[in-house]
N, C-alpha and C. Protein backbone atom coordinates (compact mmCIF):
# COMPACT_ATOMS: atom_id res chain seq x y z
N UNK A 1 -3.67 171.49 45.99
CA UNK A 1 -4.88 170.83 46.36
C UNK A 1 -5.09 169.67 45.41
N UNK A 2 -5.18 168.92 46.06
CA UNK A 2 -5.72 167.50 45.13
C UNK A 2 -6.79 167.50 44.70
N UNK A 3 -7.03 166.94 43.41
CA UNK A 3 -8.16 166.85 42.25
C UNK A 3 -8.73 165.46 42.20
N UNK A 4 -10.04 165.15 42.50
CA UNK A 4 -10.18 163.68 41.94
C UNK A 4 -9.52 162.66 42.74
N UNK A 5 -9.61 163.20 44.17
CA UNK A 5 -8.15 162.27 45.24
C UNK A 5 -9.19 161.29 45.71
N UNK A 6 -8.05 160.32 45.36
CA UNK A 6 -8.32 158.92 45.58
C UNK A 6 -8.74 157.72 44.37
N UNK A 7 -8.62 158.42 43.64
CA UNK A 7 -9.07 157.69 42.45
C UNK A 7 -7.65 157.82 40.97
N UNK A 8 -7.70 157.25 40.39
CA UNK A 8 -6.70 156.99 39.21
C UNK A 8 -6.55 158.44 38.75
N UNK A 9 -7.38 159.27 38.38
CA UNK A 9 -6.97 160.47 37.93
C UNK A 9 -6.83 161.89 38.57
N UNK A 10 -6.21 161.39 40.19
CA UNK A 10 -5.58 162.01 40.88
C UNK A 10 -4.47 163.19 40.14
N UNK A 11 -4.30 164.25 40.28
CA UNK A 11 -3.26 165.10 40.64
C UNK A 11 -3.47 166.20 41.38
N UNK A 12 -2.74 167.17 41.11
CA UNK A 12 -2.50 168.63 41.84
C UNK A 12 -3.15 169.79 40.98
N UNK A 13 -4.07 170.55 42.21
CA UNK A 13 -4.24 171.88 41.05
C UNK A 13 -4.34 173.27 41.99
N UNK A 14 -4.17 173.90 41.68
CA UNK A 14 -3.40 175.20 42.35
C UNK A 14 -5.23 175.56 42.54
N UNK A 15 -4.99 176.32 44.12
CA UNK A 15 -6.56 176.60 44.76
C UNK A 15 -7.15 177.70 44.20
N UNK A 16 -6.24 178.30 43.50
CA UNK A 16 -7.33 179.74 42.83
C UNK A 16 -7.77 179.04 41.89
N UNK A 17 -6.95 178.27 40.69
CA UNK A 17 -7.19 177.64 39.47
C UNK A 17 -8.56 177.23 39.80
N UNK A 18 -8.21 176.07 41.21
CA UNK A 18 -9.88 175.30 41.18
C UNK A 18 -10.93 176.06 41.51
N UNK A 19 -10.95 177.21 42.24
CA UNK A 19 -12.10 178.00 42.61
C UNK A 19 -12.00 178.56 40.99
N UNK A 20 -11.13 178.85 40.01
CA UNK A 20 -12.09 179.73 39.17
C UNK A 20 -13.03 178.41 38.17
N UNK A 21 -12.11 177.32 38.12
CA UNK A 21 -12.79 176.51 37.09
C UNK A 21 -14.31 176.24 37.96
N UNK A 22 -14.37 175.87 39.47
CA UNK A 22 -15.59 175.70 40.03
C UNK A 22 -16.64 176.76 39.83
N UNK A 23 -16.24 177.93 39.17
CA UNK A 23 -17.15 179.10 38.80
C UNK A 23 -17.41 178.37 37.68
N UNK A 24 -16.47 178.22 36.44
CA UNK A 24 -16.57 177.91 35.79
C UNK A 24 -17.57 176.42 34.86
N UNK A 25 -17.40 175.61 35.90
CA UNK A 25 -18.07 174.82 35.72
C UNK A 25 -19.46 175.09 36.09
N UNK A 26 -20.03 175.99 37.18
CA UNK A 26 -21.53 176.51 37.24
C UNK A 26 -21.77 177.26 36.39
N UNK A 27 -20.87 177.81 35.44
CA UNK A 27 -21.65 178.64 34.43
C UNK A 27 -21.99 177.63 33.21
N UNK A 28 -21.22 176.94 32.74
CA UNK A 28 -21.34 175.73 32.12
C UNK A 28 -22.63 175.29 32.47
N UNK A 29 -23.07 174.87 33.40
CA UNK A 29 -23.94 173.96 33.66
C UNK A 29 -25.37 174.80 33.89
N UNK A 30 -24.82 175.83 33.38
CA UNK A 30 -26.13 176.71 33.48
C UNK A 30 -26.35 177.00 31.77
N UNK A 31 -25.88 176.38 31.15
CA UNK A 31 -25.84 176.02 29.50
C UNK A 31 -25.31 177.10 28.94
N UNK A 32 -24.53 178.03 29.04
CA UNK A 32 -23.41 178.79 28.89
C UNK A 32 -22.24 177.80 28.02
N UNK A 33 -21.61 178.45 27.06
CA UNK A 33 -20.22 178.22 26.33
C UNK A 33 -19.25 178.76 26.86
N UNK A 34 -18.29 177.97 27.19
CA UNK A 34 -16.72 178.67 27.87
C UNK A 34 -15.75 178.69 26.73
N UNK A 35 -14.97 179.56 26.65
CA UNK A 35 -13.73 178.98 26.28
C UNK A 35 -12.43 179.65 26.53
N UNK A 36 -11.39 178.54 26.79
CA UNK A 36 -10.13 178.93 27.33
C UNK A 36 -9.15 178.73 26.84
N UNK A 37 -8.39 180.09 27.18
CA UNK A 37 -7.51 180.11 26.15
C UNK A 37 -6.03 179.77 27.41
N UNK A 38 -4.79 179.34 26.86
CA UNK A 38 -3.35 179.32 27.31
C UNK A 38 -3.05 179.60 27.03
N UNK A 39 -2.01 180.50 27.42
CA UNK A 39 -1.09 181.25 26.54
C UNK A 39 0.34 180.89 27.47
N UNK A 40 1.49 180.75 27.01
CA UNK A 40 2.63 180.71 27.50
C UNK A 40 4.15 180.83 26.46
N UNK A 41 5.06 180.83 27.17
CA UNK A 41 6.37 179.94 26.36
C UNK A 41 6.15 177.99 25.65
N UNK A 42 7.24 178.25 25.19
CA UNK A 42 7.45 176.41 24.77
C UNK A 42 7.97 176.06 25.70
N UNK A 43 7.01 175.11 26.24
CA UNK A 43 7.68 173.77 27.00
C UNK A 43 6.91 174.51 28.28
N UNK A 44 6.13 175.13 28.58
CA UNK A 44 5.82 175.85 30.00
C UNK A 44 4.66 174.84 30.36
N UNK A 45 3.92 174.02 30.04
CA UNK A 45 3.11 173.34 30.31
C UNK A 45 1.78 173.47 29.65
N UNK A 46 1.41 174.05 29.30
CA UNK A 46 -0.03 174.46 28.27
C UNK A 46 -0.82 173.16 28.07
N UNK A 47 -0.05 172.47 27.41
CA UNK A 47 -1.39 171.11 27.00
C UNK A 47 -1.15 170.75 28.41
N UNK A 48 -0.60 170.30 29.24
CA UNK A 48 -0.98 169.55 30.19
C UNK A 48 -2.19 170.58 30.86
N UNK A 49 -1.99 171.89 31.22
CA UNK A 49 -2.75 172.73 32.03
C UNK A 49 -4.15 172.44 31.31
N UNK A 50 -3.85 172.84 30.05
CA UNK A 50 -5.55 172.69 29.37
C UNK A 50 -6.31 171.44 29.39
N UNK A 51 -5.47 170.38 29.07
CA UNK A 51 -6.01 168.94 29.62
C UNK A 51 -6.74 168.44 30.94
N UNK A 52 -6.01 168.94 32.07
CA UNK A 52 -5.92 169.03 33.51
C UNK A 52 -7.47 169.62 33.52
N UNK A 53 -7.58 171.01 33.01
CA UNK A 53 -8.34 172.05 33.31
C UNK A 53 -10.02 171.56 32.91
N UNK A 54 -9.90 170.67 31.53
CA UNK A 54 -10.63 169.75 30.69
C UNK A 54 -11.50 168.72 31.80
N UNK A 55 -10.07 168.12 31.82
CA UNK A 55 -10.93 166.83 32.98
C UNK A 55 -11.40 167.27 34.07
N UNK A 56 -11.01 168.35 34.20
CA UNK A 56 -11.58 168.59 36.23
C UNK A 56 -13.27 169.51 35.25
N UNK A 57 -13.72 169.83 34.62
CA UNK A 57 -14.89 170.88 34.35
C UNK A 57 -15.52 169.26 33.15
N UNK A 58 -14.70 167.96 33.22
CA UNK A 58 -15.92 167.26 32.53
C UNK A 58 -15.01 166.14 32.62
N UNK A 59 -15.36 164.98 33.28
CA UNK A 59 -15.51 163.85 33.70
C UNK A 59 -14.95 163.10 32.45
N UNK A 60 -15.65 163.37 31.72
CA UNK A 60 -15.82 162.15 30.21
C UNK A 60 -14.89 162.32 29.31
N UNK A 61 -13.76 163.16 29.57
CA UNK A 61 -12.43 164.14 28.61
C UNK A 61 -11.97 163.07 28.50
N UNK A 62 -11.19 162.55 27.11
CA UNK A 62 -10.33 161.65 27.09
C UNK A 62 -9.24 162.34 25.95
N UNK A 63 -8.98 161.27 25.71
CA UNK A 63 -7.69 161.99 24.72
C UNK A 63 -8.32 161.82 22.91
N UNK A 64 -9.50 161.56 23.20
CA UNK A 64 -10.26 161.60 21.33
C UNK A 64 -11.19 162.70 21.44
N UNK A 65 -10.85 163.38 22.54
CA UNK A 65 -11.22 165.07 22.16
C UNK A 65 -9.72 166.09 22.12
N UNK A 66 -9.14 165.47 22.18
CA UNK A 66 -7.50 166.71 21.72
C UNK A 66 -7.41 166.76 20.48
N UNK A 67 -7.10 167.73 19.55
CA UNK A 67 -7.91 167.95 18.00
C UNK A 67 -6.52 168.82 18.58
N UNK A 68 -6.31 169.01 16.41
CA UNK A 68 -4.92 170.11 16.21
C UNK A 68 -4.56 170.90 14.83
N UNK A 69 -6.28 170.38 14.68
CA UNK A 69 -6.27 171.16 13.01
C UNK A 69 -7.86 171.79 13.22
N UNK A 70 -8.17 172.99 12.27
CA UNK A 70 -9.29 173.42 12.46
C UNK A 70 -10.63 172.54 11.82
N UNK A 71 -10.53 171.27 11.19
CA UNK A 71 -11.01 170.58 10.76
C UNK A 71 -11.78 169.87 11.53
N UNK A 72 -10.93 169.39 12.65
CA UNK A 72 -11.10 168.20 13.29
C UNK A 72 -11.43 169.04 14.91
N UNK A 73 -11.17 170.36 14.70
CA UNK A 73 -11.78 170.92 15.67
C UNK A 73 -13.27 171.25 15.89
N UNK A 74 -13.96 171.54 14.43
CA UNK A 74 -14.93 171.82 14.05
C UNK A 74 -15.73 170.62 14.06
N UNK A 75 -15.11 169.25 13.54
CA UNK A 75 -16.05 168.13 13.67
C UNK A 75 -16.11 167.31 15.27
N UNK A 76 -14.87 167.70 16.30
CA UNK A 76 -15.03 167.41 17.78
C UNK A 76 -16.34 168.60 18.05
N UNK A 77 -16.14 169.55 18.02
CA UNK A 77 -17.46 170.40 18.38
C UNK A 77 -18.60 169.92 18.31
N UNK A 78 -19.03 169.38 16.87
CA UNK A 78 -20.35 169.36 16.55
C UNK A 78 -20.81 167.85 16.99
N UNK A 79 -19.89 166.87 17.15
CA UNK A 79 -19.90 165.67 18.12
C UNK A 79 -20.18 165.77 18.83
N UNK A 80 -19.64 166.63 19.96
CA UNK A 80 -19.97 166.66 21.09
C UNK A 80 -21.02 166.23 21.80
N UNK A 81 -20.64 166.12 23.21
CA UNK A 81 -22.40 165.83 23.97
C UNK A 81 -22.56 167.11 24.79
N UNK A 82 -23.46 167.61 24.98
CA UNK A 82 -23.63 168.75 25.64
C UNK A 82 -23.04 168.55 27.09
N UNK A 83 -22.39 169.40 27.26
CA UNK A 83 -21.36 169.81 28.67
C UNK A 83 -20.11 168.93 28.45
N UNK A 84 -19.42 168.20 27.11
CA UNK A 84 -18.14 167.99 27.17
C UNK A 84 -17.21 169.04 26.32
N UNK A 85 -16.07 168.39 27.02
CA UNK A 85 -14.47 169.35 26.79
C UNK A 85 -14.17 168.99 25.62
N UNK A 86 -13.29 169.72 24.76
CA UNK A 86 -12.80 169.76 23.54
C UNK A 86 -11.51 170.31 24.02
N UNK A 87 -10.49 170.11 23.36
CA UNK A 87 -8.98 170.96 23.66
C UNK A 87 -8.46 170.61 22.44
N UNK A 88 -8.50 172.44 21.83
CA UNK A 88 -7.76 172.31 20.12
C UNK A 88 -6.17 172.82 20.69
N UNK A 89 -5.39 171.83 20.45
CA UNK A 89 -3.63 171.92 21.20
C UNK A 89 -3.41 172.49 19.83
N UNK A 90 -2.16 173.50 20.23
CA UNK A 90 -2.05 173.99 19.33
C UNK A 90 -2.42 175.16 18.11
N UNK A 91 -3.13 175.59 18.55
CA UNK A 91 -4.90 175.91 18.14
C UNK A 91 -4.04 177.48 17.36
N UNK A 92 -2.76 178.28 17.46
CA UNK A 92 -2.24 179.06 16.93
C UNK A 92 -1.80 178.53 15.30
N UNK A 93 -1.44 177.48 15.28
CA UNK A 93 -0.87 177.09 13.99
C UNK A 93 -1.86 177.32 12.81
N UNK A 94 -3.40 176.49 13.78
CA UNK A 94 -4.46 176.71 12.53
C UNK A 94 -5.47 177.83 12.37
N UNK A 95 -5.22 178.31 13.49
CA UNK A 95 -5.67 179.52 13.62
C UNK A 95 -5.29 180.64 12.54
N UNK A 96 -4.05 181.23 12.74
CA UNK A 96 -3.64 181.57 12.07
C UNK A 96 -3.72 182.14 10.50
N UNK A 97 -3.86 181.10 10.10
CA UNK A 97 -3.74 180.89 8.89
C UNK A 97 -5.03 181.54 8.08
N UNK A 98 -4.37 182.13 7.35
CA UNK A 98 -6.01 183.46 6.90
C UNK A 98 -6.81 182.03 6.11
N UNK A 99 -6.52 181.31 5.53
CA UNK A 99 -7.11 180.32 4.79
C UNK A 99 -8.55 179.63 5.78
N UNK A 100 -7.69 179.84 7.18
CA UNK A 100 -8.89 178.98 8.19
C UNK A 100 -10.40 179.75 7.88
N UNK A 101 -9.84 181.02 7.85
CA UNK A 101 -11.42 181.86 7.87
C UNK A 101 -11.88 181.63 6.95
N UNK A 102 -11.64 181.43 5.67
CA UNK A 102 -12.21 181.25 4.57
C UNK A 102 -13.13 179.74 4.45
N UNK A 103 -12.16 179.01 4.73
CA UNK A 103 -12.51 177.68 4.04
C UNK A 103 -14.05 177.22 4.83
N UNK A 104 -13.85 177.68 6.40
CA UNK A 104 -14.94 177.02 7.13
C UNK A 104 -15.84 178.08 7.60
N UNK A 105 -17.38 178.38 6.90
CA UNK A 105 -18.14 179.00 7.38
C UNK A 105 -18.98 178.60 7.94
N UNK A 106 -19.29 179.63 9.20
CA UNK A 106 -19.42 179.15 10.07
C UNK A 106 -21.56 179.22 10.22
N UNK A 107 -21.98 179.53 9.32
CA UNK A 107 -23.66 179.30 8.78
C UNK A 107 -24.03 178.26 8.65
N UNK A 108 -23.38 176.89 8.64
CA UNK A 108 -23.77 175.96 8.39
C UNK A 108 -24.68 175.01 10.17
């Protein structure tokens, strides 16, 4: 099923995908927090899916919300405008890392 057809940021998105993000996006907009996770192999598509998934649930996604450290994940968050996408790529590397829990609490 085509996404956004007719316009520059045309592609393809599989019809369950879009019925769940179209849930998804009414819960959103009912001022609800989502968040989604990918999980796959290397090279299976992940950032594109999460990107894809980004722009179709918020219009305004560009590529100065893709963040890849928990730093810069934390300061895209608090930027934010209410009801935009964030996509931390990668998000295992910094995750990970027992140091993440420490350094950034989350009381502030």
């Amino acid at each position: 099923m085509k996404v956004f057809e007719g316009t520059k940021d045309e592609y393809y998105m599989d019809g369950y995908l879009k019925t769940n993000m179209d849930t998804a996006n009414a819960i959103i907009k009912k001022d609800w927090d989502m968040v989604f996770i990918v999980d796959g192999g290397e090279g299976g598509g992940k950032s594109v899916l999460s990107q894809q998934c980004a722009k179709y649930n918020d219009s305004t996604f560009n590529i100065d919300r893709i963040v890849f450290t928990p730093k810069t994940f934390r300061d895209a968050i608090i930027n934010a405008e209410k009801y935009q996408a964030v996509v931390y790529d990668e998000a295992y590397t910094g995750l990970s890392a027992r140091a993440t829990m420490s350094i950034y609490d989350c009381s502030c």
